[in-house]
N, C-alpha and C. Protein backbone atom coordinates (compact mmCIF):
# COMPACT_ATOMS: atom_id res chain seq x y z
N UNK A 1 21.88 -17.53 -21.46
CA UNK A 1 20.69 -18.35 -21.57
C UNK A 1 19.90 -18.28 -20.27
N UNK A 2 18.43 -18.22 -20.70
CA UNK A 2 17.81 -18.04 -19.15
C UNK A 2 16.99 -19.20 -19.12
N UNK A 3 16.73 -20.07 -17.92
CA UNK A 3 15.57 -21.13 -17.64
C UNK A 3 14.64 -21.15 -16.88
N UNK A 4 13.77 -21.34 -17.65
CA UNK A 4 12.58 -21.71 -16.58
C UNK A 4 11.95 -22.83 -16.65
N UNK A 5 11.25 -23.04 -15.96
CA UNK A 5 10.01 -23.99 -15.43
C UNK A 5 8.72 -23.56 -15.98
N UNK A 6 7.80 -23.89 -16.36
CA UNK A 6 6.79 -23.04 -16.82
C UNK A 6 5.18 -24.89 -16.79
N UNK A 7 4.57 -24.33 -16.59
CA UNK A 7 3.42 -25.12 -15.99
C UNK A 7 2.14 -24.38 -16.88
N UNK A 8 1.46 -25.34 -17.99
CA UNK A 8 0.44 -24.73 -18.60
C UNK A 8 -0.80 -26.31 -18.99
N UNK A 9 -1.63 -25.50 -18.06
CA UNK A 9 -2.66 -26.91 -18.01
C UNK A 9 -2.51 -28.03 -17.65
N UNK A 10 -1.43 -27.39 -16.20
CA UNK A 10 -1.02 -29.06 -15.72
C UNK A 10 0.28 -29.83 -16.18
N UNK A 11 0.47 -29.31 -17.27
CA UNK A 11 1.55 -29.39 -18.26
C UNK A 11 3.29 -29.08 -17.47
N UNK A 12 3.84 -29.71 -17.27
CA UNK A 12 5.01 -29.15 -17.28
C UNK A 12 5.74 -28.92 -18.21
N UNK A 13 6.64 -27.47 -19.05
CA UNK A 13 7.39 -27.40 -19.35
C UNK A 13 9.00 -26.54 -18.91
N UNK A 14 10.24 -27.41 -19.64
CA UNK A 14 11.24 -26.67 -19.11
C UNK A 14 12.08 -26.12 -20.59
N UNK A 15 11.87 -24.52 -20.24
CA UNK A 15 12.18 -23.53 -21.63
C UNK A 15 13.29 -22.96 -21.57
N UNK A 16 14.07 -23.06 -22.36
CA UNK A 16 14.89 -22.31 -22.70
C UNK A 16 15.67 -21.33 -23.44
N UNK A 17 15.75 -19.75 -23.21
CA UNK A 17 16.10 -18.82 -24.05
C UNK A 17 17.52 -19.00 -24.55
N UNK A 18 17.18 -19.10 -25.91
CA UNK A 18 18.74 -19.36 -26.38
C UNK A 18 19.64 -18.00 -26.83
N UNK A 19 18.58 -17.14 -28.04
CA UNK A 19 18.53 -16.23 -28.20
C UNK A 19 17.42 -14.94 -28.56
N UNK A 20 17.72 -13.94 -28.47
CA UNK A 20 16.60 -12.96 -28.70
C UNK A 20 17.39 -11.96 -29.81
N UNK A 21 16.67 -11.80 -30.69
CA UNK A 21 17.15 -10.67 -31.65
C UNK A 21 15.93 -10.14 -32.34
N UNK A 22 15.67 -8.81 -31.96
CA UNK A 22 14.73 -7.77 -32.42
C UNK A 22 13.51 -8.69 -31.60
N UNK A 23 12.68 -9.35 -32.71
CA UNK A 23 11.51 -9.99 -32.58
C UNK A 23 11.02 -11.22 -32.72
N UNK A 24 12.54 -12.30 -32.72
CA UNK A 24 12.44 -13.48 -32.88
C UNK A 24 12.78 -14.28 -31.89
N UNK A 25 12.75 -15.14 -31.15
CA UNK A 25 13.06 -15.43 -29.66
C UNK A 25 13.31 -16.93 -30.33
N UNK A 26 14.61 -17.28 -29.87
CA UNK A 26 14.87 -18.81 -30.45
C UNK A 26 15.16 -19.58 -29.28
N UNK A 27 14.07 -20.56 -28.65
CA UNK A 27 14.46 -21.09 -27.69
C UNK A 27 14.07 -22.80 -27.77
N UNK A 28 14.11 -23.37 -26.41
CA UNK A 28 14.30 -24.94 -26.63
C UNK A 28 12.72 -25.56 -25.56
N UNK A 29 12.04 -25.85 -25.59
CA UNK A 29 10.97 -26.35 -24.83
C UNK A 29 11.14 -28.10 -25.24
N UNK A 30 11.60 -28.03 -24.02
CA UNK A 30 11.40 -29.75 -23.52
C UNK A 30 12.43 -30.50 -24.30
N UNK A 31 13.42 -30.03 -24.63
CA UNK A 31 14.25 -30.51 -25.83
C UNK A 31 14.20 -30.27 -27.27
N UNK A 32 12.65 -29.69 -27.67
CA UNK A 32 13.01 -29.22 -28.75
C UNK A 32 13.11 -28.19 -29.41
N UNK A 33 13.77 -27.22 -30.43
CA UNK A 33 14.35 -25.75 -30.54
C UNK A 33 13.07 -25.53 -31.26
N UNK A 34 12.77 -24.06 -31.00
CA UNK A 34 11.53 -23.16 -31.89
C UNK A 34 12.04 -21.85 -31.95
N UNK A 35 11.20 -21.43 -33.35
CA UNK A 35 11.60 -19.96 -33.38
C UNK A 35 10.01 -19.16 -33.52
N UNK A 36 10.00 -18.34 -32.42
CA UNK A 36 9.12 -17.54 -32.18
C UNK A 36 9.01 -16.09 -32.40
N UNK A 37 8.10 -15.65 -33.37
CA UNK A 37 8.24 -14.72 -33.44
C UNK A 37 7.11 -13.77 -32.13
N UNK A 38 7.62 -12.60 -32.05
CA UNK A 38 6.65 -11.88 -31.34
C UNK A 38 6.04 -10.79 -31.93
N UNK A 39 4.96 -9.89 -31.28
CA UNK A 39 4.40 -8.35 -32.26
C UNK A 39 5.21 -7.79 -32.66
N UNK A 40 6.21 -7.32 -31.28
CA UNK A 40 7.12 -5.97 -31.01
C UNK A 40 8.60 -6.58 -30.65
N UNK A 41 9.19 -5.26 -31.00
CA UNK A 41 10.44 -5.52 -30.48
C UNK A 41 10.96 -5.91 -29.25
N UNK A 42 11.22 -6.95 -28.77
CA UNK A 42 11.69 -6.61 -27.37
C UNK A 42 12.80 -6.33 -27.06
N UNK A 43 12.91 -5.05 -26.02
CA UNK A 43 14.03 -4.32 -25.77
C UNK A 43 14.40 -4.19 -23.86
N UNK A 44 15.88 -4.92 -23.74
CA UNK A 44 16.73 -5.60 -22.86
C UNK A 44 16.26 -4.24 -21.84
N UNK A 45 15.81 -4.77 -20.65
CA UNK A 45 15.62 -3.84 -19.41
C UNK A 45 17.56 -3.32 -19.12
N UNK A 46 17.29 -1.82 -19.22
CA UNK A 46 18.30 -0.85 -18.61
C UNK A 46 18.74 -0.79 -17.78
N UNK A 47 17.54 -0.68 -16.74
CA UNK A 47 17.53 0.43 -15.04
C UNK A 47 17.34 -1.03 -14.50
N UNK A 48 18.19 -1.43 -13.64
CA UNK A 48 17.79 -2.39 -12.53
C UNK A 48 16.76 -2.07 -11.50
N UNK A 49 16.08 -2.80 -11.50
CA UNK A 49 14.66 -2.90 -10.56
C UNK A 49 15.00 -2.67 -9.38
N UNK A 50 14.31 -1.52 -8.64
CA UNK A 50 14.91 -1.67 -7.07
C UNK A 50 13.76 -2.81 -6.33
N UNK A 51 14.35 -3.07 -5.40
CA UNK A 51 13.28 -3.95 -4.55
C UNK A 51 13.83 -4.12 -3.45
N UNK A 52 12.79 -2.77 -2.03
CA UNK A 52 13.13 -2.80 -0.85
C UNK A 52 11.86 -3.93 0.21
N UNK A 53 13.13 -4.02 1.35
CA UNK A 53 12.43 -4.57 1.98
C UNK A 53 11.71 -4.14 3.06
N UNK A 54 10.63 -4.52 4.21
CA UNK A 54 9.87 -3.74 4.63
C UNK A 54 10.54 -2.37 5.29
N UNK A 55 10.91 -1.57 6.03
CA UNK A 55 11.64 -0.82 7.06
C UNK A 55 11.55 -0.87 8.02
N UNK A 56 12.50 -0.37 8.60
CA UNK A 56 12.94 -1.07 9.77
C UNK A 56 12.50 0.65 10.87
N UNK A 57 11.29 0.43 11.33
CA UNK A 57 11.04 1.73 12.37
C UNK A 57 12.34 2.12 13.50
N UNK A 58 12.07 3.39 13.45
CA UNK A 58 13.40 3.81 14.18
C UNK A 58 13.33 3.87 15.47
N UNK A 59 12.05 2.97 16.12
CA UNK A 59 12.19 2.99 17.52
C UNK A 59 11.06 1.91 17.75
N UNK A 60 11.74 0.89 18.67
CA UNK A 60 10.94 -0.48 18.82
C UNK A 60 10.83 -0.24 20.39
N UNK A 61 9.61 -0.17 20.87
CA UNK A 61 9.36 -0.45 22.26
C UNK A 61 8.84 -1.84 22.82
N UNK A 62 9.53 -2.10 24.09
CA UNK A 62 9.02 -3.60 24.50
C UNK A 62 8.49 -3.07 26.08
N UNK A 63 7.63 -3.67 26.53
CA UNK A 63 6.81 -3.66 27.42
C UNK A 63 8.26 -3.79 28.88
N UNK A 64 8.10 -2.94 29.97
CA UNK A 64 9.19 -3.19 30.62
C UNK A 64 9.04 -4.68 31.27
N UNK A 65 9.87 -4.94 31.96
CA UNK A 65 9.74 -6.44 32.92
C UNK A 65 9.25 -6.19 34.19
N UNK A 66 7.88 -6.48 34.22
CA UNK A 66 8.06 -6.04 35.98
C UNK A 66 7.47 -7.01 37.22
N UNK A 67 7.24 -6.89 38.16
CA UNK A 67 7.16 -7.78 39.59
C UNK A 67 5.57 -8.16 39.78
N UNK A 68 5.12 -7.59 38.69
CA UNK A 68 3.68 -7.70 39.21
C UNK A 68 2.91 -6.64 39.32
N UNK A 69 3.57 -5.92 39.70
CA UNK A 69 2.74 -4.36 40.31
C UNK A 69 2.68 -3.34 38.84
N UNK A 70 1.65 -3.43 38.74
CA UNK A 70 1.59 -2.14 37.52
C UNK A 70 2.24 -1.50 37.55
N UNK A 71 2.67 -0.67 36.22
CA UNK A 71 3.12 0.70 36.52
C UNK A 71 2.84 1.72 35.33
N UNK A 72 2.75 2.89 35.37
CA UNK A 72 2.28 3.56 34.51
C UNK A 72 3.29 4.21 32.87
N UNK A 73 4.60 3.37 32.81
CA UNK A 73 5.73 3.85 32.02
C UNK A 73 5.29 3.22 30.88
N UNK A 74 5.65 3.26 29.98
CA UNK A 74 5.60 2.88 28.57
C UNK A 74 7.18 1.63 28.23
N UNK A 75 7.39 1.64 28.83
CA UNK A 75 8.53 0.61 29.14
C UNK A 75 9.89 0.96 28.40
N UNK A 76 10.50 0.28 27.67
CA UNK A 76 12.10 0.64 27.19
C UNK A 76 11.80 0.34 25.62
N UNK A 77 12.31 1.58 25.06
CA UNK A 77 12.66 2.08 23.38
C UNK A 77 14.02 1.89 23.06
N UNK A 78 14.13 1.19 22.12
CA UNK A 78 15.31 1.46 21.31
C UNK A 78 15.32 2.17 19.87
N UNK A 79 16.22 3.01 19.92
CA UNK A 79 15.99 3.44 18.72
C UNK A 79 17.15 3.05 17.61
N UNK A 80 16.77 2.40 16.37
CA UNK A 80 17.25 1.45 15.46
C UNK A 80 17.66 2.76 14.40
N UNK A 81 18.78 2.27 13.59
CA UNK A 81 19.19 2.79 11.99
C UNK A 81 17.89 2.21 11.18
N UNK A 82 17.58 3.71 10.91
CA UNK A 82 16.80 3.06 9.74
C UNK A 82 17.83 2.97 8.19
N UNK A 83 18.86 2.96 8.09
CA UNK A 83 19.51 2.48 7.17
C UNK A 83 21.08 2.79 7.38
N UNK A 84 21.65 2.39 6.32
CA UNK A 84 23.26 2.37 6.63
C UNK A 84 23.13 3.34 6.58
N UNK A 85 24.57 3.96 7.71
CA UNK A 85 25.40 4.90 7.24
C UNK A 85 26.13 5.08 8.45
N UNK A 86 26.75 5.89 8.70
CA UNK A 86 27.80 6.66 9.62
C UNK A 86 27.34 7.42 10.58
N UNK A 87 27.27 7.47 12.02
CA UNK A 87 27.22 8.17 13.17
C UNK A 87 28.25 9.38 13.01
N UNK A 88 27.52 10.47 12.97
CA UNK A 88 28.04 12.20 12.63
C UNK A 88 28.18 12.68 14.32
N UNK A 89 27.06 12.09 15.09
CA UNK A 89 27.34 13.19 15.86
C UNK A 89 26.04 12.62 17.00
N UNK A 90 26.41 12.43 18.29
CA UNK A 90 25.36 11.69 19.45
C UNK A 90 24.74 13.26 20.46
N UNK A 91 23.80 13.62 20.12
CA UNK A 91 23.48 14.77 21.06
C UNK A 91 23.67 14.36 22.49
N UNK A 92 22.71 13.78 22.93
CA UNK A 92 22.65 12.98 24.02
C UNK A 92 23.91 12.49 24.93
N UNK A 93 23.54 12.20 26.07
CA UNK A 93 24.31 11.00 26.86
C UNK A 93 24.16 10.36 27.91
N UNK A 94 24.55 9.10 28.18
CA UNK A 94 24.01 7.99 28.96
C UNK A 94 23.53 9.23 30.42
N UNK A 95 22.31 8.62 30.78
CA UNK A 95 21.86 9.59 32.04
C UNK A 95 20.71 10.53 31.61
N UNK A 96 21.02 10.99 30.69
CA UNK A 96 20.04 12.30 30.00
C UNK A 96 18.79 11.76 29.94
N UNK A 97 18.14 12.89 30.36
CA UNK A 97 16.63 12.58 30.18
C UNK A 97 16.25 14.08 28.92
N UNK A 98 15.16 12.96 27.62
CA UNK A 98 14.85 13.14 26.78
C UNK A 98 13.17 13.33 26.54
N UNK A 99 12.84 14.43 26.09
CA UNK A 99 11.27 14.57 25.33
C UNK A 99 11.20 13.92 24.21
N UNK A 100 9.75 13.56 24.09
CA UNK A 100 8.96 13.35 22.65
C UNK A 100 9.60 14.29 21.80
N UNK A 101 10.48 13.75 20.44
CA UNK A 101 10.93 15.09 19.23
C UNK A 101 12.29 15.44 19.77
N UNK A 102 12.98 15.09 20.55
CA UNK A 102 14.21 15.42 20.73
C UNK A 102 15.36 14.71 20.31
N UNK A 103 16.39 15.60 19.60
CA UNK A 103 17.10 15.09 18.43
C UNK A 103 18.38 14.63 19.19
N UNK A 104 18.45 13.03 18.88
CA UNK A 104 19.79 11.79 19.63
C UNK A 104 20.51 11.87 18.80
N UNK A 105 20.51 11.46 17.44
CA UNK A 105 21.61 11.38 16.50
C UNK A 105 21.79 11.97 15.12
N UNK A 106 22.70 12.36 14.68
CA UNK A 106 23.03 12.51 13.32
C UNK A 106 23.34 11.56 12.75
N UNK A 107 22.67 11.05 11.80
CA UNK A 107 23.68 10.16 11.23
C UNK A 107 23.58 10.18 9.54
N UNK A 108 24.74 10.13 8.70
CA UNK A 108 24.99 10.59 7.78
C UNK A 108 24.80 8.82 7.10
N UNK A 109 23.87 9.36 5.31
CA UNK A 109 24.01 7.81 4.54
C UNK A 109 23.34 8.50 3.24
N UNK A 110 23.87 7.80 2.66
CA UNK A 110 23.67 8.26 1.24
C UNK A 110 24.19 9.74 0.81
N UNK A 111 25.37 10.48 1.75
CA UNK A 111 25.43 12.19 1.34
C UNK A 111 24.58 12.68 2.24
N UNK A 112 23.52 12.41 2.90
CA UNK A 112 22.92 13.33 3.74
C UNK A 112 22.43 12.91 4.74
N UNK A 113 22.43 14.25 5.81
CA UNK A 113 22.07 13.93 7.41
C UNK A 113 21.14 13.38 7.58
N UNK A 114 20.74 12.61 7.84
CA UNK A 114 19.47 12.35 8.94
C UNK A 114 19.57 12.83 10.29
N UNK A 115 18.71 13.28 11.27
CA UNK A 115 18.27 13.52 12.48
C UNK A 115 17.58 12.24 12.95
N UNK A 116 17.92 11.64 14.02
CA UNK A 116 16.95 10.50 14.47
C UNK A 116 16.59 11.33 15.83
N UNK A 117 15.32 11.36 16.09
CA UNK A 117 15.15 12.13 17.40
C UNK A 117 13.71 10.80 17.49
N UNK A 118 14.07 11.20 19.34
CA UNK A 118 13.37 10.28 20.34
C UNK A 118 11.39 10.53 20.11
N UNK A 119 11.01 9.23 20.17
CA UNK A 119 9.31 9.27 19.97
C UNK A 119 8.92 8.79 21.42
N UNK A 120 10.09 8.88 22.24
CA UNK A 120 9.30 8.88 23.67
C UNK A 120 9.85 9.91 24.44
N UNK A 121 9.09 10.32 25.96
CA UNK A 121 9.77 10.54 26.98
C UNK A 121 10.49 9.68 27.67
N UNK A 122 11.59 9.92 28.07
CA UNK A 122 12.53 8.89 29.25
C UNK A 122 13.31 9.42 29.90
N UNK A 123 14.38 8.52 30.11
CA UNK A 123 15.99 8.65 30.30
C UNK A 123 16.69 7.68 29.63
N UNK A 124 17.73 8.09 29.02
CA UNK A 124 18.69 7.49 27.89
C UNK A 124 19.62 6.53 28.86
N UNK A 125 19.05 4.88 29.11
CA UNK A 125 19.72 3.92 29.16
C UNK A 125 21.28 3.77 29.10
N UNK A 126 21.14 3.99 27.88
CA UNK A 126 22.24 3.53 27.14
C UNK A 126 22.56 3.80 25.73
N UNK A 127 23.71 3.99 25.14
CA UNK A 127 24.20 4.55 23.53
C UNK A 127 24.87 3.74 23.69
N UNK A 128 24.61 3.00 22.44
CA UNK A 128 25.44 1.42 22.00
C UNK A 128 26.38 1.59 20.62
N UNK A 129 26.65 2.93 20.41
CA UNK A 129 27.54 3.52 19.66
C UNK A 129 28.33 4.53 19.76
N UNK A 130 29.50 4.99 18.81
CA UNK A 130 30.04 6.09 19.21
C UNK A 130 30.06 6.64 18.00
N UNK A 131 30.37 8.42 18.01
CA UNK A 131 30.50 8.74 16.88
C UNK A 131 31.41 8.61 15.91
N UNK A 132 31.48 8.63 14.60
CA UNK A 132 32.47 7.69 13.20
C UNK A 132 32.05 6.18 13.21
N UNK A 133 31.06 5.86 14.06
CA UNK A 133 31.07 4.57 13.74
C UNK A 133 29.76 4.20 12.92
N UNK A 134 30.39 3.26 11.81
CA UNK A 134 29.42 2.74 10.93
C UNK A 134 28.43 1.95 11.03
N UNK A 135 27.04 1.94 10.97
CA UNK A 135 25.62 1.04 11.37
C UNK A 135 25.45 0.72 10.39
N UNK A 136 24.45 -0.63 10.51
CA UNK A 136 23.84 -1.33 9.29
C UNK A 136 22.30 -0.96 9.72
N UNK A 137 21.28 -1.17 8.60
CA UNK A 137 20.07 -0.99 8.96
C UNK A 137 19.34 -1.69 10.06
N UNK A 138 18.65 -1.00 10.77
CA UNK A 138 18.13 -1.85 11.78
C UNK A 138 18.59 -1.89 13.04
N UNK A 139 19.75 -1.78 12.93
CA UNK A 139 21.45 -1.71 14.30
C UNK A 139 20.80 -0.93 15.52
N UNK A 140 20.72 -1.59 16.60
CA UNK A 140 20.23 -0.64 17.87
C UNK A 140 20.79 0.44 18.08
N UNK A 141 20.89 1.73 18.28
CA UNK A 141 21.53 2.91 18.39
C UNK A 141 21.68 3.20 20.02
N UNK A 142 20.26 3.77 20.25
CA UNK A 142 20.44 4.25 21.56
C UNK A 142 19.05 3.27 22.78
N UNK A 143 19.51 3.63 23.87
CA UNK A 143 17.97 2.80 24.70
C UNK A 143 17.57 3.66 25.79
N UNK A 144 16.16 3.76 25.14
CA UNK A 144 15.25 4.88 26.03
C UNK A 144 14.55 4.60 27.24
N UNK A 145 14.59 4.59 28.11
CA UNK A 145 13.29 4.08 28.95
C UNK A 145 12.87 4.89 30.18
N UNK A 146 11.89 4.04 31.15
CA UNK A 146 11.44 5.73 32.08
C UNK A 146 12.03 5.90 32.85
């Protein structure tokens, strides 16, 4: 049985599906039972609806912290899972300095590789993972900065 709430001209009603067969829908509004017919057949959804949520970019930059004095760096990147899966393989390592397009991680989800490669210039901070280890979406990976 499914319920709803349903609001028509101000109106509150609370409906209830009791049953559905072919083209007759037998349900309960406000306490009392009706049988409704409809045009067509209605026929029970199959395929479950996907419904994603926004994504999660694979590299979040924050402005560095500094003393006052300008400086000309683009500050510190992290680069995030953009979805589950498994760390295959870390090119990189702490110290390394990295180009725009240069490939940090493998990481395997759903059956296939992804490449996550760096959208800045830097030096690699820090790798907040190791390889075989499993990420959730979003999960900080590695940290880029100048």
């Amino acid at each position: 049985m499914k319920k709803y709430q349903l609001t028509i001209h101000g109106n509150k009603y609370n409906v209830t599906i009791i049953n559905v067969e072919e083209n007759v829908i037998e349900l309960e509004v406000n306490g009392s039972n009706y049988q409704v017919e409809v045009d067509k057949s209605i026929q029970p959804v199959k395929t479950p609806k996907l419904v994603r949520s926004s994504g999660v970019p694979s590299t979040d930059t924050t402005p560095s912290a500094g003393t006052g004095t300008k400086t000309t760096g683009t500050g510190i990147g992290t680069v995030k899972a953009p979805l589950p899966g498994t760390v295959l393989k870390i090119h990189v390592k702490e110290g390394d300095t990295v180009k725009m397009g240069q490939k940090l991680i493998t990481l395997e989800a759903m059956k296939m590789e992804n490449s996550l490669d760096s959208d800045k210039d830097g030096k690699v901070l820090s790798i907040k993972v190791k390889s075989g280890q499993s990420v959730m979406e979003g999960e900080e990976l590695i940290e880029i900065g100048d």
